[in-house]
C-alpha atoms as a PDB file:
ATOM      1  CA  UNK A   1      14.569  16.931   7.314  1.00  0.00           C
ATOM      2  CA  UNK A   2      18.033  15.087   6.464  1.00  0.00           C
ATOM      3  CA  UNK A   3      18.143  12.101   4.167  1.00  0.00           C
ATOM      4  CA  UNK A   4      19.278   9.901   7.110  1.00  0.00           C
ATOM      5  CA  UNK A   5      16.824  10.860   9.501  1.00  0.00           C
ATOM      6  CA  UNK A   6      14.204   7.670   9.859  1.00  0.00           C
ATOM      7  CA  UNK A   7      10.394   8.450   8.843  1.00  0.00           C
ATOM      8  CA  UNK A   8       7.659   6.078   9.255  1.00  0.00           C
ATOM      9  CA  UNK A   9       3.920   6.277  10.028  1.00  0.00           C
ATOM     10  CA  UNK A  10       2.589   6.551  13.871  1.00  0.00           C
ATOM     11  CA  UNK A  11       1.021   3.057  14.171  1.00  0.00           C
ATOM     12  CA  UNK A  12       0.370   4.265  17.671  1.00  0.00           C
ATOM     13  CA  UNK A  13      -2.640   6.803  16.678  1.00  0.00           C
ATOM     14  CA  UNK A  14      -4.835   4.906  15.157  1.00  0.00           C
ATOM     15  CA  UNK A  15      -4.810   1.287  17.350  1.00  0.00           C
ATOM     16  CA  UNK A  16      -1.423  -0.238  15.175  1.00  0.00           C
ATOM     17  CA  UNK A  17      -2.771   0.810  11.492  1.00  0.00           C
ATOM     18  CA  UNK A  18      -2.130   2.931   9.121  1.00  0.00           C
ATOM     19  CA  UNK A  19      -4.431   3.438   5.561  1.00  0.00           C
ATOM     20  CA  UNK A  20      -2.180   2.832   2.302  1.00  0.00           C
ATOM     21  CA  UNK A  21      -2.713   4.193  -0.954  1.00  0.00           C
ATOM     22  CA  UNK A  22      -1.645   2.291  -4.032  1.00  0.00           C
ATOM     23  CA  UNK A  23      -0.918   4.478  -7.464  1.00  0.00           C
ATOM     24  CA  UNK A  24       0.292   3.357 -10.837  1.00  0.00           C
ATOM     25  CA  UNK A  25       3.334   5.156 -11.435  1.00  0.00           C
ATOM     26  CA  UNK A  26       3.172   5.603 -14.830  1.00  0.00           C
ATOM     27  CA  UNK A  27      -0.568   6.581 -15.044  1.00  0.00           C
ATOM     28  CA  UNK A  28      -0.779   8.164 -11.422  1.00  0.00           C
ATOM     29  CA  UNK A  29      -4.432   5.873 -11.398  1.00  0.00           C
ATOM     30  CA  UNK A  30      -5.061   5.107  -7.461  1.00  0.00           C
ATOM     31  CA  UNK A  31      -5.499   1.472  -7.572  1.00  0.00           C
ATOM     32  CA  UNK A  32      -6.501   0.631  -4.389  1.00  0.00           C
ATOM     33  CA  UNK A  33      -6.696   1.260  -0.271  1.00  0.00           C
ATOM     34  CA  UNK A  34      -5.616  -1.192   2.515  1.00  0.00           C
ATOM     35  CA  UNK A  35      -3.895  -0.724   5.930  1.00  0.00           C
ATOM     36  CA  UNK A  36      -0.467  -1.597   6.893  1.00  0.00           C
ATOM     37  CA  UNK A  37       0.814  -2.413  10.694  1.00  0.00           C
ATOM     38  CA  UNK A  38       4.327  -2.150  11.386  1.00  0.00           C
ATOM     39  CA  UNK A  39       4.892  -5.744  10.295  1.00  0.00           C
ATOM     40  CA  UNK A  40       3.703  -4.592   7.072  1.00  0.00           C
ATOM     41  CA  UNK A  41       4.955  -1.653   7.084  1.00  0.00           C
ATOM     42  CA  UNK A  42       9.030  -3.349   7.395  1.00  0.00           C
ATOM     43  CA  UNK A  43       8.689  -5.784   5.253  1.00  0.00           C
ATOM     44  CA  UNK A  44       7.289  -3.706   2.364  1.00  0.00           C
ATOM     45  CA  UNK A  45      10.795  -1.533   3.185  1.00  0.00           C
ATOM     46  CA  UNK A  46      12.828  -4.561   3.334  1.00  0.00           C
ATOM     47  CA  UNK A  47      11.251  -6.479   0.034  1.00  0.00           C
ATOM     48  CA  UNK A  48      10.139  -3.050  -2.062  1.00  0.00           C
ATOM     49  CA  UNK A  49       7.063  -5.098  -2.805  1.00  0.00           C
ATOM     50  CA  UNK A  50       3.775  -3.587  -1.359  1.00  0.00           C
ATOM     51  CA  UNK A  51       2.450  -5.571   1.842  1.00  0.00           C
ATOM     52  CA  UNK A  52      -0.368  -4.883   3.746  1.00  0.00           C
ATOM     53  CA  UNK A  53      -2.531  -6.041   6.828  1.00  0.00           C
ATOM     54  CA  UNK A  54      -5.691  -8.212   6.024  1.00  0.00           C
ATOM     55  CA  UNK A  55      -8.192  -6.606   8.214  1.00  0.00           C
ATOM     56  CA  UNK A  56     -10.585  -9.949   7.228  1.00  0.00           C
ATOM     57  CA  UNK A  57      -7.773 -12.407   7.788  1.00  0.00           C
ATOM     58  CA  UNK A  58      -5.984 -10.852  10.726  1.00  0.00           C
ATOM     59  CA  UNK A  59      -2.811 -11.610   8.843  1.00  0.00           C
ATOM     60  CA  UNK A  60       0.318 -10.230   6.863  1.00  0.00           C
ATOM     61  CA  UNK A  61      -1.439  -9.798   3.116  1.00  0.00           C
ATOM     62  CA  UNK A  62       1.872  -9.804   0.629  1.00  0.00           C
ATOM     63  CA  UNK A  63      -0.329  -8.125  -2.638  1.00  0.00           C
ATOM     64  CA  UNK A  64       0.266 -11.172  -5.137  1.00  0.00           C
ATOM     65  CA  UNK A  65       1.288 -13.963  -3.202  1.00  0.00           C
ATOM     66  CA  UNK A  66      -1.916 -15.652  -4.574  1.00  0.00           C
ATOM     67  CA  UNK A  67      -2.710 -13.715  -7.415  1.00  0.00           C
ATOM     68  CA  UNK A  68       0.537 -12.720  -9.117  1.00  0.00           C
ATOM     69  CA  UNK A  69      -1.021  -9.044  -9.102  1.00  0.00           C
ATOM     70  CA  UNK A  70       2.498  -7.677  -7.275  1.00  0.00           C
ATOM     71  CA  UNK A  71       2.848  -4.398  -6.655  1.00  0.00           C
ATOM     72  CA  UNK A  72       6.841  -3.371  -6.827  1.00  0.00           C
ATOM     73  CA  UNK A  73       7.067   0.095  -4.517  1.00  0.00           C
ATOM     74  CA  UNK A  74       9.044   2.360  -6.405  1.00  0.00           C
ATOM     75  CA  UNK A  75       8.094   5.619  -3.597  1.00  0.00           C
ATOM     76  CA  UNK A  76       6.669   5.831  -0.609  1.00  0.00           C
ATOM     77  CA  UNK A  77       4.795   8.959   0.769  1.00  0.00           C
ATOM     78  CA  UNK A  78       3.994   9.264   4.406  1.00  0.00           C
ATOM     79  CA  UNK A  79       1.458  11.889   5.078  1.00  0.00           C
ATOM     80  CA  UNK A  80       1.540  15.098   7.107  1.00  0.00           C
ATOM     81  CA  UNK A  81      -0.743  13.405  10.072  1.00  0.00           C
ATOM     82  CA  UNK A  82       1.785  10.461  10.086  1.00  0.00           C
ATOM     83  CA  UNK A  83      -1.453   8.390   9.554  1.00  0.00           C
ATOM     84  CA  UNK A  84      -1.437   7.723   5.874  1.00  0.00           C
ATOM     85  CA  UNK A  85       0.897   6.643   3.911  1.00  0.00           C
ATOM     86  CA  UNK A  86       1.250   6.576  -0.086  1.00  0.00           C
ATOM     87  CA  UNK A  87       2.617   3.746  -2.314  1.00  0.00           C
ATOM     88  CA  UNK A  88       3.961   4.850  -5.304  1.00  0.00           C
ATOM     89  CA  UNK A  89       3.968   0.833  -7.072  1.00  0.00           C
ATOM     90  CA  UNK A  90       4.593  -0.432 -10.764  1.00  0.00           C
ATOM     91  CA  UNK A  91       1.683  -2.622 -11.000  1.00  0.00           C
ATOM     92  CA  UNK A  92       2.695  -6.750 -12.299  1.00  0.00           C
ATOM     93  CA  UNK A  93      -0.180  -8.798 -13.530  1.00  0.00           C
ATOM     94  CA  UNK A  94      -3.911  -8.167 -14.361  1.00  0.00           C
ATOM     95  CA  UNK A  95      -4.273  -5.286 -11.730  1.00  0.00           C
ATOM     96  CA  UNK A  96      -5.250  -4.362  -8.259  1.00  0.00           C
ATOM     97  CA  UNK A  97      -8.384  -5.329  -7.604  1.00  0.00           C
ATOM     98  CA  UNK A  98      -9.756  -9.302  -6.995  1.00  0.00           C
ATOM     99  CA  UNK A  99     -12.889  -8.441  -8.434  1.00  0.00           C
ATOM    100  CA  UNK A 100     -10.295  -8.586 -12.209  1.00  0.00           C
ATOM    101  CA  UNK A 101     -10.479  -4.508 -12.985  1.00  0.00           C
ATOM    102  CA  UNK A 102      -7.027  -2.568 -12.421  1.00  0.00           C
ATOM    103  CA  UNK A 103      -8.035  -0.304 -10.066  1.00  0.00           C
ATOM    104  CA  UNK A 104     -10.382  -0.868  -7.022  1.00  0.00           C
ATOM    105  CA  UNK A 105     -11.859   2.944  -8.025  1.00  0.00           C
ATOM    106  CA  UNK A 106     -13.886   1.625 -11.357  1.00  0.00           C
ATOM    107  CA  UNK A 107     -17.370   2.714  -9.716  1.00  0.00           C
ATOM    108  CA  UNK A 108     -17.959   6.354 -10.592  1.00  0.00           C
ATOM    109  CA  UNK A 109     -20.709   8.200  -8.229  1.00  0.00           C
ATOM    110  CA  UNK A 110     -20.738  11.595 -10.446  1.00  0.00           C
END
């Protein structure tokens, strides 16, 4: 694939969403899941700051327009299904997760 050829997730497969993936770049820690539509999906390309779709709101969800908790998208991953994608982000604030722990993965099964 060429560098100028366009790649973005198939919002069509799955009824307009996509899952997202946020990991730390430094630590390579997943922080947290969410879905993106296309609306998302743009303006996380045009603003290199991770937005996603609020599946309880119905609305855009810019990570940290309440909190401060941004995420700046330093890569971006799209996965071999076209259904996934991965945001590579430099975490700002106290972390990822509302409930105040940096990573929405602090619950370990086994």
């Amino acid at each position: 694939m060429s560098l100028d050829q366009k790649v973005e997730p198939d919002f069509a497969k799955r009824g307009g969403l996509v899952v997202a993936i946020a990991q730390d770049t430094a630590t390579k820690q997943v922080l947290m899941q969410a879905y993106m539509n296309k609306q998302a999906w743009e303006e996380t390309l045009k603003t290199r700051k991770a937005t996603y779709w609020s599946t309880s709101r119905d609305e855009l969800w810019p990570k940290g327009a309440t909190s401060g908790d941004w995420q700046l998208v330093r890569e971006i991953y799209v996965d071999c299904d076209s259904d996934a994608v991965l945001l590579v982000v430099e975490q700002q604030g106290k972390g990822a997760c509302h409930t105040g722990n940096y990573s929405c993965f602090y619950t370990k099964v086994f």
